[in-house]
C-alpha atoms as a PDB file:
ATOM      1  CA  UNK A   1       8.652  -7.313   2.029  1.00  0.00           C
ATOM      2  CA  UNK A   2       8.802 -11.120   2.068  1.00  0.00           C
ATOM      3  CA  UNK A   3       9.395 -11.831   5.821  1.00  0.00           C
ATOM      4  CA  UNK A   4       6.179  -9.139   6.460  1.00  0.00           C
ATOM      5  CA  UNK A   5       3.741 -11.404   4.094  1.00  0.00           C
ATOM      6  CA  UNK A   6       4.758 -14.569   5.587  1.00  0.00           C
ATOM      7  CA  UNK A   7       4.540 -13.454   9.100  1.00  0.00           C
ATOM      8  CA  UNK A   8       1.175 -12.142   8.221  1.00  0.00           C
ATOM      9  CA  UNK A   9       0.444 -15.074   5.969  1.00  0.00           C
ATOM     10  CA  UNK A  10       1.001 -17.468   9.028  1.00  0.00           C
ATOM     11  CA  UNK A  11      -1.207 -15.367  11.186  1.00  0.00           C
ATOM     12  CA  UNK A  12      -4.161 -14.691   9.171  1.00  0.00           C
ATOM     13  CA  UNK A  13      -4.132 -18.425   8.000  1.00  0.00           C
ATOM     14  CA  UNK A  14      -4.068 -19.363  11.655  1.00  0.00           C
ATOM     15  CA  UNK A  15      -7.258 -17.017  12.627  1.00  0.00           C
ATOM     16  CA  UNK A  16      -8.769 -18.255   9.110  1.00  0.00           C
ATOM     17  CA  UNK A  17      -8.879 -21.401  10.813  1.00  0.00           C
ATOM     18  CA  UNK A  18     -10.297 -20.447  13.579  1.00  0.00           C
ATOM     19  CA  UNK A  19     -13.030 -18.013  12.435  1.00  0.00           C
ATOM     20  CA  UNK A  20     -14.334 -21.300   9.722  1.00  0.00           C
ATOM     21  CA  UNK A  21     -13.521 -23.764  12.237  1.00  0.00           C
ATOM     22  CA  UNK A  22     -10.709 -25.943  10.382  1.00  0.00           C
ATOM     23  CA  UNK A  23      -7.272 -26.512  10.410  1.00  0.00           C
ATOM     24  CA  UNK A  24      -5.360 -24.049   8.733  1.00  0.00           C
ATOM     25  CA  UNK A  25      -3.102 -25.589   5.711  1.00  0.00           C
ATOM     26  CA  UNK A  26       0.407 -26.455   7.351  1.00  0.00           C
ATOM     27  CA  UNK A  27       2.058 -24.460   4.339  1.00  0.00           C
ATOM     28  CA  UNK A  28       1.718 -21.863   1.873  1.00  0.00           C
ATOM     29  CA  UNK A  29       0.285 -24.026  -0.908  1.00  0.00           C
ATOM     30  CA  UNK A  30      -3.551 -23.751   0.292  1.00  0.00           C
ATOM     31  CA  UNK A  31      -2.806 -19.946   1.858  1.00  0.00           C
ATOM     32  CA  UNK A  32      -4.040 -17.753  -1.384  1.00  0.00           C
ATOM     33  CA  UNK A  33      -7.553 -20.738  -0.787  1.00  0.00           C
ATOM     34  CA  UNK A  34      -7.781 -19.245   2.887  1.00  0.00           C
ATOM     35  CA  UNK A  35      -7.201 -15.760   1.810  1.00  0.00           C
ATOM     36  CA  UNK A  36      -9.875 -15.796  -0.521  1.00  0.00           C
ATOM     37  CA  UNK A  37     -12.630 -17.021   1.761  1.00  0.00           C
ATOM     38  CA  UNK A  38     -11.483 -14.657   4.841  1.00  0.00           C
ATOM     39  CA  UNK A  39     -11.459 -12.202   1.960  1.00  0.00           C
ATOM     40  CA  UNK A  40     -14.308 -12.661   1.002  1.00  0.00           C
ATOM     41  CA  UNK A  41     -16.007 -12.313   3.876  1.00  0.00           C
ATOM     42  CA  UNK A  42     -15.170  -8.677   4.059  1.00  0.00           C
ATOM     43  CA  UNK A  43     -11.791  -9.041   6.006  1.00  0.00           C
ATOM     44  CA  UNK A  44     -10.235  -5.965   4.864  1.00  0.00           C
ATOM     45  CA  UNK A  45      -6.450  -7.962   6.083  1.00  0.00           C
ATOM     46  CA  UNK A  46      -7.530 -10.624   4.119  1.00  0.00           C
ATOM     47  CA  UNK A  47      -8.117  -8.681   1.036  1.00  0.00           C
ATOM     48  CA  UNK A  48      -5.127  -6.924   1.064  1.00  0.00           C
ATOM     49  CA  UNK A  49      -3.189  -9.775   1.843  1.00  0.00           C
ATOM     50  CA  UNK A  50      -4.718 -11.841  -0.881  1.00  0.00           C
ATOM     51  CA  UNK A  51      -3.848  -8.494  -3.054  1.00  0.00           C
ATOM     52  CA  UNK A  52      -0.138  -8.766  -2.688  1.00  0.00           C
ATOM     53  CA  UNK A  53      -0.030 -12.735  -2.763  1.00  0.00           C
ATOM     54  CA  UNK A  54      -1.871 -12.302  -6.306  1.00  0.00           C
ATOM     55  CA  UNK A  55       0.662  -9.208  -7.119  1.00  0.00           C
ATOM     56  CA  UNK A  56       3.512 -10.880  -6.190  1.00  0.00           C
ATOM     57  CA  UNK A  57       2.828 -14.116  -7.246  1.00  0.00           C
ATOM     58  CA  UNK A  58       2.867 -16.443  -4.857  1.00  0.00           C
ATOM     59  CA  UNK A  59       1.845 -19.943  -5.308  1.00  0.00           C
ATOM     60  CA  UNK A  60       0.592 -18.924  -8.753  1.00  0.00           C
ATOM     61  CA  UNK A  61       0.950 -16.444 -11.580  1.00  0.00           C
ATOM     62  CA  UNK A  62       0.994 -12.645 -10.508  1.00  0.00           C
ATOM     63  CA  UNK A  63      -2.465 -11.006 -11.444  1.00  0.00           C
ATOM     64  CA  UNK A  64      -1.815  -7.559 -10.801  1.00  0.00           C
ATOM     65  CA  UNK A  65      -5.336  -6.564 -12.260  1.00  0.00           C
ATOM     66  CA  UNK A  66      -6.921  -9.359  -9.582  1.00  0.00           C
ATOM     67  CA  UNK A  67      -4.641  -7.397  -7.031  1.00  0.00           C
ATOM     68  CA  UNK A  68      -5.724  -3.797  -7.678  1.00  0.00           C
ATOM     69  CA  UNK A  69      -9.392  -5.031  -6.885  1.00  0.00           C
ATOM     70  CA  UNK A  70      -8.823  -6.422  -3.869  1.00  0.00           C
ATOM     71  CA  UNK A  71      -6.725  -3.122  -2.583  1.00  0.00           C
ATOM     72  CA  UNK A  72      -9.691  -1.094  -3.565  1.00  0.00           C
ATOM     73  CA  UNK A  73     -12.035  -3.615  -1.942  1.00  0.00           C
ATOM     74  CA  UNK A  74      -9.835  -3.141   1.313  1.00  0.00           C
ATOM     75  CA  UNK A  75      -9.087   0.382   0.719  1.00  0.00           C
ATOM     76  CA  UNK A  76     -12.727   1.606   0.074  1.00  0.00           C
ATOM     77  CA  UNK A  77     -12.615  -0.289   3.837  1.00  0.00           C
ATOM     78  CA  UNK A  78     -10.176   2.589   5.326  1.00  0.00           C
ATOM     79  CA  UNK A  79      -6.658   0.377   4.899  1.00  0.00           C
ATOM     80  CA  UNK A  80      -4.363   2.526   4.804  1.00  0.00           C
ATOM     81  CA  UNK A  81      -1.689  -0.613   3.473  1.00  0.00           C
ATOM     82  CA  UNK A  82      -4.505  -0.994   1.035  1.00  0.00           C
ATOM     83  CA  UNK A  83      -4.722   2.327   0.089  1.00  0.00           C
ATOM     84  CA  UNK A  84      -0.871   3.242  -0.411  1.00  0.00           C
ATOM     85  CA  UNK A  85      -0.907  -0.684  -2.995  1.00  0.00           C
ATOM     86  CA  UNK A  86      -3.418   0.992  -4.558  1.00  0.00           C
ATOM     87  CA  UNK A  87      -1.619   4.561  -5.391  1.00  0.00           C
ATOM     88  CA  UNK A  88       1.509   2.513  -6.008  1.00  0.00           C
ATOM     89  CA  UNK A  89      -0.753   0.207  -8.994  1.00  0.00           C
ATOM     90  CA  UNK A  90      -2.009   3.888 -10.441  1.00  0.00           C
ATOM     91  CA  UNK A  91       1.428   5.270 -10.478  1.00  0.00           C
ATOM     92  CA  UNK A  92       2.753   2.643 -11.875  1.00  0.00           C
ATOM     93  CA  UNK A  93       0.214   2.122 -13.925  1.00  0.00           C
ATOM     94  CA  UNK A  94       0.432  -1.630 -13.133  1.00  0.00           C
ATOM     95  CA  UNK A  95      -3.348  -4.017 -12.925  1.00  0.00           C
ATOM     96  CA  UNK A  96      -4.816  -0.541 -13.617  1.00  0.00           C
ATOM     97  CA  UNK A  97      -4.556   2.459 -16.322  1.00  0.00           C
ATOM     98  CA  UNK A  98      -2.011   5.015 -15.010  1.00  0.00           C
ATOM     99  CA  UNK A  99      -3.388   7.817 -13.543  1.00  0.00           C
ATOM    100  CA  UNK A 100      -1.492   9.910 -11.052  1.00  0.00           C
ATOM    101  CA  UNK A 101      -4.431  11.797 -10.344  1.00  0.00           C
ATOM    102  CA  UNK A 102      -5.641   8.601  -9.003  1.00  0.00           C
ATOM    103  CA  UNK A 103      -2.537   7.603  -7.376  1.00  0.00           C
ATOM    104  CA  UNK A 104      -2.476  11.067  -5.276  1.00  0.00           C
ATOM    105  CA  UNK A 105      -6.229  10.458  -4.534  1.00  0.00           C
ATOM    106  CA  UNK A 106      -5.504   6.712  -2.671  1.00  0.00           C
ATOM    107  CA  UNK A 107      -1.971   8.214  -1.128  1.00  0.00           C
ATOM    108  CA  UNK A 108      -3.830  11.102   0.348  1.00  0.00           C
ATOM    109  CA  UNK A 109      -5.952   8.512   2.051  1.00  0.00           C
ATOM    110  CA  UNK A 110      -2.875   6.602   3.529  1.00  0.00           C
ATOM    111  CA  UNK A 111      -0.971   9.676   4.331  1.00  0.00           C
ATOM    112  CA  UNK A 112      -3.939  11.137   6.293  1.00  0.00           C
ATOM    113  CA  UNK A 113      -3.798   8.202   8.412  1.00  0.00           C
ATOM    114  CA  UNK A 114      -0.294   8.783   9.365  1.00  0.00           C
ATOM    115  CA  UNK A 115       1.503   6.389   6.479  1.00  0.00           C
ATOM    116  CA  UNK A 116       4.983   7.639   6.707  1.00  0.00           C
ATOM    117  CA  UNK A 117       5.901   6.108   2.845  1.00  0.00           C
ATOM    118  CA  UNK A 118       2.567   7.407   1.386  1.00  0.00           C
ATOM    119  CA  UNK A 119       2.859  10.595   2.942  1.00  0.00           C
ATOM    120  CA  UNK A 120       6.218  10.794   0.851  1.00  0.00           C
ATOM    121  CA  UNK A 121       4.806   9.759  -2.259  1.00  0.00           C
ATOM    122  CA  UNK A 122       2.259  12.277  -1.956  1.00  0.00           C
ATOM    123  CA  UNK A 123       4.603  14.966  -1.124  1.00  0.00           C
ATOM    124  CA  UNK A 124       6.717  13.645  -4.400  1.00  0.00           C
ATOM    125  CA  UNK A 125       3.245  14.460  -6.442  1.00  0.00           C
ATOM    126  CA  UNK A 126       3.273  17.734  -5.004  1.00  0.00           C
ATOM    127  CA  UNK A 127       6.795  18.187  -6.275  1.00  0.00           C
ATOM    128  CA  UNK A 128       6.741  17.481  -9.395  1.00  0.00           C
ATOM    129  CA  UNK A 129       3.202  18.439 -10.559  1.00  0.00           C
ATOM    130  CA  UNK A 130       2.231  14.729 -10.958  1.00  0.00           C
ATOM    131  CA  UNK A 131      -2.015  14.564 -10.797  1.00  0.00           C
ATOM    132  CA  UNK A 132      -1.803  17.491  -8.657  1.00  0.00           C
ATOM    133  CA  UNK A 133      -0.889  21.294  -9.015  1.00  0.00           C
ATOM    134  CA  UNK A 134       2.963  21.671  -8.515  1.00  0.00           C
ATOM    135  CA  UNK A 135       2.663  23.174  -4.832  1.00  0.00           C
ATOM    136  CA  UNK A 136       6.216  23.311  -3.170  1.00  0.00           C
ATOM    137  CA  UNK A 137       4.481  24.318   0.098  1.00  0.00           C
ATOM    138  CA  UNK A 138       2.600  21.558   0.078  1.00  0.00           C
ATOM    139  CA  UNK A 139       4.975  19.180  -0.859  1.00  0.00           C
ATOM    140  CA  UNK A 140       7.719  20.173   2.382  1.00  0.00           C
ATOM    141  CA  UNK A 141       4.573  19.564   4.252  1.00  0.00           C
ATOM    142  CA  UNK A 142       4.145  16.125   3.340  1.00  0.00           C
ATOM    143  CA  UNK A 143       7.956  15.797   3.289  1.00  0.00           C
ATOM    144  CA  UNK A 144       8.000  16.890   7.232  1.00  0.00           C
ATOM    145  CA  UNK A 145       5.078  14.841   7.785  1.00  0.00           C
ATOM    146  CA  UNK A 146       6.852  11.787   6.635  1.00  0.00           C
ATOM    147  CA  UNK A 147      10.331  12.730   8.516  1.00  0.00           C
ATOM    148  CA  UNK A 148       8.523  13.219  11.597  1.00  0.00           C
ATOM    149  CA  UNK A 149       7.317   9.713  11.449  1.00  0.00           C
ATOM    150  CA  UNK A 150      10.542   8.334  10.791  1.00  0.00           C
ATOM    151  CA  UNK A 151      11.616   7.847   7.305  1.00  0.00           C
ATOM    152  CA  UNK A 152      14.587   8.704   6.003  1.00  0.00           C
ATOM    153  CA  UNK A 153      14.006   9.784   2.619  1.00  0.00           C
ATOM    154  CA  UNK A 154      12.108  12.334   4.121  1.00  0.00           C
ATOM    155  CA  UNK A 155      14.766  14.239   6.310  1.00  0.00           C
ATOM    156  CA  UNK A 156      17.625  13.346   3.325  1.00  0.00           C
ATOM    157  CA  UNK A 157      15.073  15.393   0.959  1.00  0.00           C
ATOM    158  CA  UNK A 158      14.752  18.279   3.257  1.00  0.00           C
ATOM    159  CA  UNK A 159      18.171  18.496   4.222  1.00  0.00           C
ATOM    160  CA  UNK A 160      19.025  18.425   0.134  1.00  0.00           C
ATOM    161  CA  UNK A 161      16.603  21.017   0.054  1.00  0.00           C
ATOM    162  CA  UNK A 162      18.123  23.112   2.486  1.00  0.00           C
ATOM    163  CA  UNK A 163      21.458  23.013   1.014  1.00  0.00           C
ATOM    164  CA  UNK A 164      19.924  23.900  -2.448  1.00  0.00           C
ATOM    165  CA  UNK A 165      18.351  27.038  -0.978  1.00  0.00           C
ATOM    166  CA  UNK A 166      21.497  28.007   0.692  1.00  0.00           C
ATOM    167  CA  UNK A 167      23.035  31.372  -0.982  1.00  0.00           C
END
């Protein structure tokens, strides 16, 4: 996940510096400064960049609780990277009080916009009864969903499940 935030660090420090009209910082030391005014702004990138900077803590101490509110800030924005952060912190109970109920709520969101690794998640939920009602059907749904797009988890769980329903 590393090379992902500092490829997008790089770029949304470079169009930070454009949009205010100033030379972006040459490094990483000033980014989570940039972030913070792009985020607030209302740049829903910017707020869930400045999210996983603060929940992963770089440059500085990891805030998860600082994190979660700028997910929802960029989720309650439709970002679907925003949104899956979000069910991940509610899961995990981590910056926010666990609640799966929550966590199935902000990976529906995702998942609904095509989120291959949310739309797993979900379909995990579904599985095992977590925030949801235990719905098998529902669950291979989500599991095809997330197969069709590509991930492998997804086609290794139905093909598991296959061989478990074989007589």
């Amino acid at each position: 996940m590393k090379p992902i935030l500092g490829a997008s660090a790089l770029v949304l420090v470079l169009l930070a510096g454009v949009a205010f009209g100033t030379e972006p910082p040459a490094g990483y030391s000033d980014a989570v400064r940039w972030y913070q005014r792009a985020a607030e702004s209302g740049d829903a990138n910017a707020q869930f960049l400045l999210g996983r900077m603060l929940e992963s803590g770089v440059n500085r101490p990891r805030d998860p609780a600082a994190a979660a509110g700028w997910y929802r800030k960029a989720a309650d924005q439709g970002h679907r990277l925003a949104q899956f952060a979000l069910g991940l912190m509610y899961y995990a109970g981590r910056g926010v009080k666990q609640d799966y109920a929550e966590a199935a709520a902000w990976y529906e969101k995702a998942a609904a916009q095509g989120l291959p690794e949310a739309e797993f998640n979900l379909a995990n939920l579904y599985d095992r009864g977590l925030g949801v009602t235990r719905d098998p059907d529902k669950a291979r749904g989500w599991y095809e969903k997330a197969a069709a797009h590509g991930l492998a988890r997804a086609r290794e769980r139905l093909s598991a499940d296959k061989q478990r329903s074989k007589p």
